[in-house]
Protein backbone atom coordinates (compact mmCIF):
# COMPACT_ATOMS: atom_id res chain seq x y z
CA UNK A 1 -108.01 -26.77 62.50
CA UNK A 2 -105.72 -25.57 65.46
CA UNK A 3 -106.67 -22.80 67.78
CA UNK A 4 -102.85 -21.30 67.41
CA UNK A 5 -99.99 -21.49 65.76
CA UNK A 6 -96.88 -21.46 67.27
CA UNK A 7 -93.63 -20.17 64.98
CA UNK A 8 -90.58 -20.53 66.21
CA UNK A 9 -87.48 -19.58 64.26
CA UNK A 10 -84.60 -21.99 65.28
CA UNK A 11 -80.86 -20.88 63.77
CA UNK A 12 -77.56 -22.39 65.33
CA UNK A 13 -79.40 -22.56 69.23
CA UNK A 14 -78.21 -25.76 69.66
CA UNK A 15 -77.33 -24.97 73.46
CA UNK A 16 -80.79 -23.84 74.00
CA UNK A 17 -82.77 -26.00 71.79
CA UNK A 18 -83.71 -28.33 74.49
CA UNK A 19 -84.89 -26.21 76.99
CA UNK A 20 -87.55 -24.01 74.41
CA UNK A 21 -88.21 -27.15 72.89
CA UNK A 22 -89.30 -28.48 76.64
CA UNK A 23 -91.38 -25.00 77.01
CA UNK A 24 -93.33 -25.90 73.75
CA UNK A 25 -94.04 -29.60 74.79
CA UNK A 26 -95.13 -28.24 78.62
CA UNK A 27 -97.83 -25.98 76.45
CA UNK A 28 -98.52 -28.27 74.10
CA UNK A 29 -102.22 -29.32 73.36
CA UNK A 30 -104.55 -30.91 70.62
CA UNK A 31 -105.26 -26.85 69.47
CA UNK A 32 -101.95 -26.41 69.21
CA UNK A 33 -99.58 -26.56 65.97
CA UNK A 34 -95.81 -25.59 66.53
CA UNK A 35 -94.13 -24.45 63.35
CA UNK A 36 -90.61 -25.07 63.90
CA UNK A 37 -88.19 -23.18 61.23
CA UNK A 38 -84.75 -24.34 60.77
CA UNK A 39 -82.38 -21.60 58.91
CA UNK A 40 -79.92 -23.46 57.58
CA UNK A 41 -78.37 -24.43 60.78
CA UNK A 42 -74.91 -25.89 60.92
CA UNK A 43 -74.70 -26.91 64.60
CA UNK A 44 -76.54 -29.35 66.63
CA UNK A 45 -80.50 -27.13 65.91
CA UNK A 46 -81.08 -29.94 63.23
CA UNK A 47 -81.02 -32.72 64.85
CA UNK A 48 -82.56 -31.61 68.15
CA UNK A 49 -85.68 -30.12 66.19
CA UNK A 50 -85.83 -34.06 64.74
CA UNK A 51 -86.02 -35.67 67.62
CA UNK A 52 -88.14 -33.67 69.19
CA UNK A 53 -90.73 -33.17 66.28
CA UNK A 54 -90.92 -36.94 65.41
CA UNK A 55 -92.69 -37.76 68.81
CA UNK A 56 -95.29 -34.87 68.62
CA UNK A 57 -97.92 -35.06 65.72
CA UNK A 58 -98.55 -31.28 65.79
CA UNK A 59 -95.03 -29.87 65.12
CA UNK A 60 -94.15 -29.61 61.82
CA UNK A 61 -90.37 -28.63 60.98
CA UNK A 62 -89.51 -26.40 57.55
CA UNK A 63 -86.43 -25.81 56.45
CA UNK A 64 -84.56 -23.33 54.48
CA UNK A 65 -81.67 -24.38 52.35
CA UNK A 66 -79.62 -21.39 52.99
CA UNK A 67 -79.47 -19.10 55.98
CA UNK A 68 -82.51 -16.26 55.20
CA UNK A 69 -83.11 -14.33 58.12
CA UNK A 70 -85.35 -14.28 61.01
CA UNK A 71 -87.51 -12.00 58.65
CA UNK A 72 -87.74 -14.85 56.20
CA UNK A 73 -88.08 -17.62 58.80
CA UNK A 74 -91.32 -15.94 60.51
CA UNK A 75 -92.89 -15.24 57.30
CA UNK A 76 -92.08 -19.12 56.63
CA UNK A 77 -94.00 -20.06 59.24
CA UNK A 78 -96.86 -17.17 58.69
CA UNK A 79 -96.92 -18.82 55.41
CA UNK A 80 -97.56 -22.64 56.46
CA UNK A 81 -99.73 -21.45 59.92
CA UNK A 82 -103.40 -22.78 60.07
CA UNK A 83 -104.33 -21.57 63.22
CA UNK A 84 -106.93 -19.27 64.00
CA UNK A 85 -104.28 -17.44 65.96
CA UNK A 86 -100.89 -17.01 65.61
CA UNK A 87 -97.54 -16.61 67.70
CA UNK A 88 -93.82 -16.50 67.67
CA UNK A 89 -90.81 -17.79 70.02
CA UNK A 90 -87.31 -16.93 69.16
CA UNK A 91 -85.26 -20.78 69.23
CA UNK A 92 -83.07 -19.36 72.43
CA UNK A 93 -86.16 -18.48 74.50
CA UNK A 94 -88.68 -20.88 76.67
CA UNK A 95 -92.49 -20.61 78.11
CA UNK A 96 -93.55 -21.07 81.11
CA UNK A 97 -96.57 -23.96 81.47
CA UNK A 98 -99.89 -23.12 80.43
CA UNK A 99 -98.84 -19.65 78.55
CA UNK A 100 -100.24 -20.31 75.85
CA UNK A 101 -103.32 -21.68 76.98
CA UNK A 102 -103.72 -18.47 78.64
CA UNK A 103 -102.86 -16.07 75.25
CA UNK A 104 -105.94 -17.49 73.47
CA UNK A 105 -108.71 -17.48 76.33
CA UNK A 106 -108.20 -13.58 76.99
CA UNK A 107 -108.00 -13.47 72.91
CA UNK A 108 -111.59 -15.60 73.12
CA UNK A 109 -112.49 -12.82 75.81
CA UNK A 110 -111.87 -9.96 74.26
CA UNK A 111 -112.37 -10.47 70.80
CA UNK A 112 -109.63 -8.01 69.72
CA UNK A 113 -107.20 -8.28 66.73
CA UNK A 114 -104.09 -8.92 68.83
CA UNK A 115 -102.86 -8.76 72.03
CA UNK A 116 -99.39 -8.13 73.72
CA UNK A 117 -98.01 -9.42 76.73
CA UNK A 118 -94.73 -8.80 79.63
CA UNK A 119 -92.40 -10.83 79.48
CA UNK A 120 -89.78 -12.25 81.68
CA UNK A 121 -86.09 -10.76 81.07
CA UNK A 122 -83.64 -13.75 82.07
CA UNK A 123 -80.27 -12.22 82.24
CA UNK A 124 -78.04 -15.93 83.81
CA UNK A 125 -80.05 -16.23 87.47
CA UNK A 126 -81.88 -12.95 87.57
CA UNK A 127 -85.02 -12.49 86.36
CA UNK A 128 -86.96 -8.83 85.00
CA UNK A 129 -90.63 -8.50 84.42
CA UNK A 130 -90.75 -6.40 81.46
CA UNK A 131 -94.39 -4.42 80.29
CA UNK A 132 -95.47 -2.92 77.55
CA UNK A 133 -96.37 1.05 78.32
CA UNK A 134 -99.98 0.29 77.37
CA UNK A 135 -102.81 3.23 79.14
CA UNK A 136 -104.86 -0.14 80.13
CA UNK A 137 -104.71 -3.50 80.99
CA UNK A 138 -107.43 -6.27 79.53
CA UNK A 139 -109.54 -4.14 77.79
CA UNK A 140 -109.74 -3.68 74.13
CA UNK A 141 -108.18 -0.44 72.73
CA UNK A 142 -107.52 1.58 69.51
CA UNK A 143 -104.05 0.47 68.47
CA UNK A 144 -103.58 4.13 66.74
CA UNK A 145 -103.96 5.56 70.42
CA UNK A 146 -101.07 2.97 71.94
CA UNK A 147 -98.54 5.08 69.19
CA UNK A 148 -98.50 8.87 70.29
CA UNK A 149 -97.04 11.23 72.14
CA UNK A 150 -93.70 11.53 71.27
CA UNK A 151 -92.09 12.61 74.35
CA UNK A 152 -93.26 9.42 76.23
CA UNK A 153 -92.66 5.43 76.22
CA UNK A 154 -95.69 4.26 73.81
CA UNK A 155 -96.67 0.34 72.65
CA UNK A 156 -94.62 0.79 69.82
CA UNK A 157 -91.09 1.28 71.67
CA UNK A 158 -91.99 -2.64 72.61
CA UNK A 159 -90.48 -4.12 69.44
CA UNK A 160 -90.90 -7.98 71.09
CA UNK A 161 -93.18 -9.62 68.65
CA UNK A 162 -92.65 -12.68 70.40
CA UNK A 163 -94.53 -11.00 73.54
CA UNK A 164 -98.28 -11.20 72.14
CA UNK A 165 -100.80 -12.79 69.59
CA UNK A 166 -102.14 -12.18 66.85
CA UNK A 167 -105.62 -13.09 64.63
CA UNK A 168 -104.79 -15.14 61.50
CA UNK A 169 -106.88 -12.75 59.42
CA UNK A 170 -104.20 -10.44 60.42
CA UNK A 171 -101.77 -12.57 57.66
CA UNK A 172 -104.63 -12.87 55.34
CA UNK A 173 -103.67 -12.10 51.26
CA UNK A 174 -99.94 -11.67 52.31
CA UNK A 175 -100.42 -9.07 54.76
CA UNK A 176 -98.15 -8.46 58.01
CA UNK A 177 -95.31 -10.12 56.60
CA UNK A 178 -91.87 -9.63 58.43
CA UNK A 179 -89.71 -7.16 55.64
CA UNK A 180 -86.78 -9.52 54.68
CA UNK A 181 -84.21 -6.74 53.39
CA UNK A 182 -84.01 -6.16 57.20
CA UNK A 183 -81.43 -8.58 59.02
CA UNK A 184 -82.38 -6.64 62.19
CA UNK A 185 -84.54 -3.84 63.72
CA UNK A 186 -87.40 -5.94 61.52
CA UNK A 187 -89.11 -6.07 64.15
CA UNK A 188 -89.70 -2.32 64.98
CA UNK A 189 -91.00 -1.87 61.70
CA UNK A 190 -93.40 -4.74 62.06
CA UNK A 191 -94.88 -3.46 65.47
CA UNK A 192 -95.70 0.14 64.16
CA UNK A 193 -97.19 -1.33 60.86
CA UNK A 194 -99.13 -4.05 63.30
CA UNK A 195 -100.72 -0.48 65.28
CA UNK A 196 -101.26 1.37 62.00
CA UNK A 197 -103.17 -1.47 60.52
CA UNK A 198 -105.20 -3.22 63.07
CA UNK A 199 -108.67 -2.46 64.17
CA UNK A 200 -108.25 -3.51 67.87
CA UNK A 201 -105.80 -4.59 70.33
CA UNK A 202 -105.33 -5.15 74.71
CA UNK A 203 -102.53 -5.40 76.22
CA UNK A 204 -102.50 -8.47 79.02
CA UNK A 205 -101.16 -9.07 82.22
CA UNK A 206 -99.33 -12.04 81.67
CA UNK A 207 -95.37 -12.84 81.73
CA UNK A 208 -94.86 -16.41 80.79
CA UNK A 209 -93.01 -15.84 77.81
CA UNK A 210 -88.65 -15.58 79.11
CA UNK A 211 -86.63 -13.71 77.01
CA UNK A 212 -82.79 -15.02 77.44
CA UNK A 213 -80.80 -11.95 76.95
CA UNK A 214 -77.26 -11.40 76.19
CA UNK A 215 -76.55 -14.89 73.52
CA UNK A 216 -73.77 -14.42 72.51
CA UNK A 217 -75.37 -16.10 68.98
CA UNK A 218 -77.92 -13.35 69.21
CA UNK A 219 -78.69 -10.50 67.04
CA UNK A 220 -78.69 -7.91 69.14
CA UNK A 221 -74.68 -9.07 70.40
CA UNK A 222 -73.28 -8.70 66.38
CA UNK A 223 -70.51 -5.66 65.86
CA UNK A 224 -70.92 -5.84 62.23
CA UNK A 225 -73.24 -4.11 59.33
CA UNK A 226 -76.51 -5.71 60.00
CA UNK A 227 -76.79 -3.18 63.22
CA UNK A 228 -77.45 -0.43 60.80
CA UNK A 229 -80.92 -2.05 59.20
CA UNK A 230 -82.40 0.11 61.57
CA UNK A 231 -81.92 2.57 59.32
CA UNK A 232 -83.70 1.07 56.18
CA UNK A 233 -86.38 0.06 59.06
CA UNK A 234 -87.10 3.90 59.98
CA UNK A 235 -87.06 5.29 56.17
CA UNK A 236 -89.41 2.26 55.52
CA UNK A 237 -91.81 3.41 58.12
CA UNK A 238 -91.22 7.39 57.64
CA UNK A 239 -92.08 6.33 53.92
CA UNK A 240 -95.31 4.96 54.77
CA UNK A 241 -96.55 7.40 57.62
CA UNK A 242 -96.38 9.92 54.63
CA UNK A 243 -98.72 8.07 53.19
CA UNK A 244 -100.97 7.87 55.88
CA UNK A 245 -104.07 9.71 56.74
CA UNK A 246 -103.13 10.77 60.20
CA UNK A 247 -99.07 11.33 58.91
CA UNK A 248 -99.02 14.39 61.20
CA UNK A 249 -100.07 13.39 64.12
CA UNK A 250 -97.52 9.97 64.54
CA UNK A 251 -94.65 11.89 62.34
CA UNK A 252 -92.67 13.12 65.24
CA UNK A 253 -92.93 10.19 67.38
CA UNK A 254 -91.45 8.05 64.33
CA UNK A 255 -88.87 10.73 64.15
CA UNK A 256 -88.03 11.24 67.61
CA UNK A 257 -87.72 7.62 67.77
CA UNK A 258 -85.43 7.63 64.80
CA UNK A 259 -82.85 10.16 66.68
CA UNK A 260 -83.27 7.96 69.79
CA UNK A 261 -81.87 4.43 67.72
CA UNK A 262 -79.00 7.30 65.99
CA UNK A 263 -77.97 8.54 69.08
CA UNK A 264 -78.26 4.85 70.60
CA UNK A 265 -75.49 3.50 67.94
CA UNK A 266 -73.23 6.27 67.57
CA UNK A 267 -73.07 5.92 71.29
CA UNK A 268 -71.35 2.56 70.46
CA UNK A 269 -70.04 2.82 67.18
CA UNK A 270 -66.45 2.37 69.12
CA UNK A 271 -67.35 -1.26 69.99
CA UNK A 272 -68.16 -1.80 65.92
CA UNK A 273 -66.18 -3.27 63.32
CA UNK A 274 -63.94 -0.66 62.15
CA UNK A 275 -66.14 -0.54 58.69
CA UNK A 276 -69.48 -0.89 60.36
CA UNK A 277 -68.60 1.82 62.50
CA UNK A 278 -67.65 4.48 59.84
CA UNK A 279 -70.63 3.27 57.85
CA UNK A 280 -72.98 3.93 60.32
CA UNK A 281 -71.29 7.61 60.85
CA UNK A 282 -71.96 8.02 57.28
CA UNK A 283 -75.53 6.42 56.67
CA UNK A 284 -76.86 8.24 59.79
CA UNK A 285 -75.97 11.84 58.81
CA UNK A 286 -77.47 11.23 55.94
CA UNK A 287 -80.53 10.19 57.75
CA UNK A 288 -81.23 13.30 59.17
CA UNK A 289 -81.05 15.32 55.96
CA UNK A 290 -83.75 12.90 54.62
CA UNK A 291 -86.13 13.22 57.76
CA UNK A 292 -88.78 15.77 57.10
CA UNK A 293 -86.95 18.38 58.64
CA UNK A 294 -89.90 20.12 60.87
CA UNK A 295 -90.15 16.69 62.69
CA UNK A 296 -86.07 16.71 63.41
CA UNK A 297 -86.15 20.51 64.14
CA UNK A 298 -89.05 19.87 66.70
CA UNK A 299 -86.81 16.80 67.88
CA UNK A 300 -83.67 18.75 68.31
CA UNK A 301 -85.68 21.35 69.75
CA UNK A 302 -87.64 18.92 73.08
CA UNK A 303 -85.05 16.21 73.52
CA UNK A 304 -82.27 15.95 76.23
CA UNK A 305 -79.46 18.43 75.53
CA UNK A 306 -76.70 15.39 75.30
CA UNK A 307 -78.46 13.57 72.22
CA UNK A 308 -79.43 17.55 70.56
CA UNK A 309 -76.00 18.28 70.57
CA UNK A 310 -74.50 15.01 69.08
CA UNK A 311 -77.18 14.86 66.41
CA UNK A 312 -76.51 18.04 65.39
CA UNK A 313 -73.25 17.87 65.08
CA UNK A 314 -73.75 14.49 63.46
CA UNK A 315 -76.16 16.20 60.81
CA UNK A 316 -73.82 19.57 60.37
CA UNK A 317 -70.90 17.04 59.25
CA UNK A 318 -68.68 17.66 63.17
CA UNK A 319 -67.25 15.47 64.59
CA UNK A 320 -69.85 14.01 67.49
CA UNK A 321 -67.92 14.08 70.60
C-alpha cells in the first residue's frame, strides 16, 4: 500500500500539463500513487496525461465522461486513493523536488490528522511565499482553535486545499467529500468542515507546493454565474454551525466572513456578465436577511465603515454606491 496519494484534477491545462506532470515525476517514489483525473478535457490534457502515465507504474489516470467539476474530480480521486495519506495538486500548478517526501515525514512526526503548508504564489517571474495565519509552527494543535476570532486572519481564510495533507481515515465511510453543487468557493466550505471535524492538525513550514495564479482557464478568472457558489458555500456552512455544539462561539467569524466574500463581489460585479452581475445583486441581499441577524448586526457594527455602509445599503434594498 502507498504512503500517499497524490490527486490531481487535470481539465483543459494542456499548456501546463507538462510542467506539473514533471513536478509529480521529480517527487515521485515507490510510496507514492498519483491519481490523475481527467474532466472531460477537449484540448491537448488527454493525451499528455497518456504519455506520461504509461511510463510510471504508480499513476493511474480516471476519467469522467462529461465535464463534473473540480468538486467531483477530487472526490474521484478520494474515492480510488489507497494511501495512508492523501493530497491534491490543481493540473496548472507544479512541486518543487522532494515536497512530498517532506509532507509525510513531519505527518510521521507529528502524528496529527492533517497538516497545512505555504505555498509559493507564481504570478509570470515573480514569486510570493504565502502562510497560513496558524498561532504555531510544527506542533500539533486543536483545529477548533485555528477558526476564531472574527476580527482577525484565522486557518480557515486559507481555502488552498492543495497546500497540506491529510490522514486517509479522514475520507473513511464517505466523509470529507468535496460538495459537488459548488462549481467554486468548494473549497472554503471544505476547509472549515476539515477544522470542525478533525481531532488534530500543525501547520508546517514548508513552501514547495507553486500556485500559478492568474490562468486565464482558471476558476477564479470566470465573469459568469459560477462566482456566486460562494453563496450556497456560506448557507451550507451557516447551516451546519447551527448545528454545532460550539455554534456561538465560530457564528460570527462564519458571518463576518460571509460579508467579507459579499462585499468582495459586489466590489466587482461591474466586470461580470451583465446577468451574473444582477444575480449576484439579488442573491446577496437576500443573504443577509437569511444570516442570523445578531451575527450581521455585530458585523455591521465592528467592520470597516466602507464595507458597513455598502452592506447595508445592499440589505435595505439601496442602491450600493
Amino acid at each position: 500500500m502507498p504512503r500517499l496519494s497524490v490527486v490531481v484534477p487535470m481539465h483543459n491545462v494542456g499548456a501546463f500539463a507538462e510542467s506539473t506532470l514533471r513536478s509529480l515525476a521529480n517527487n515521485a517514489g515507490p510510496d507514492v500513487e498519483f491519481l490523475l483525473v481527467d474532466d472531460c478535457s477537449t484540448d491537448s490534457t488527454s493525451s499528455v496525461i497518456d504519455r506520461w502515465a504509461e511510463r510510471r507504474p504508480r499513476a493511474r489516470v480516471i476519467r469522467h465522461e462529461k465535464n463534473m467539476g473540480i468538486a467531483q474530480a477530487r472526490n474521484s480521486g478520494i474515492d480510488a486513493a489507497d494511501g495512508e495519506f492523501v493530497t491534491f495538486l490543481d493540473g496548472d500548478d507544479w512541486y518543487g523536488p522532494g515536497h512530498l517526501a517532506e509532507l509525510v515525514r513531519a505527518m510521521d512526526e507529528l502524528g496529527c490528522d492533517f497538516a497545512r503548508t505555504d505555498h509559493v504564489q507564481a504570478t509570470g517571474t515573480e514569486r510570493v511565499i504565502r502562510r497560513p495565519s496558524a498561532p504555531a509552527r510544527n506542533i500539533v494543535m486543536d483545529p477548533r482553535e485555528g477558526i476564531a476570532p472574527a476580527d482577525m486572519e484565522t486557518m480557515v481564510d486559507y481555502p488552498f486545499v492543495w497546500a497540506g495533507i491529510y490522514r486517509r481515515r479522514l475520507f473513511d465511510d464517505g466523509g470529507m467529500r468535496f460538495a459537488t453543487e459548488l462549481r467554486t468557493a468548494e473549497d472554503r466550505l471544505w476547509i472549515w468542515q476539515l477544522h470542525l471535524k478533525a481531532r488534530t492538525y500543525a501547520s508546517l513550514g514548508v513552501h514547495g507546493v507553486f500556485y500559478r495564479r492568474g490562468v486565464a482557464t482558471s476558476l477564479t478568472q470566470i465573469k459568469d454565474s459560477r462566482q456566486l457558489d460562494f453563496i450556497p458555500s456560506y448557507d451550507t456552512l451557516l447551516r451546519e454551525l447551527q448545528q454545532d455544539p460550539e455554534a456561538e462561539r465560530f457564528l460570527l467569524k462564519a458571518v463576518r466572513t460571509y460579508c467579507a466574500m459579499i462585499a468582495f463581489h459586489i466590489g466587482k460585479a461591474n466586470e461580470y456578465e451583465p446577468s451574473a452581475a444582477q444575480r449576484l445583486r439579488q442573491e446577496t441581499r437576500a443573504a443577509l436577511h437569511r444570516m442570523p441577524q445578531h451575527a450581521l448586526e455585530e458585523t455591521l457594527r465592528t467592520i470597516d465603515s466602507t464595507r458597513s455602509r455598502l452592506l447595508s445599503r445592499l440589505r435595505d434594498g439601496r442602491k450600493a454606491a
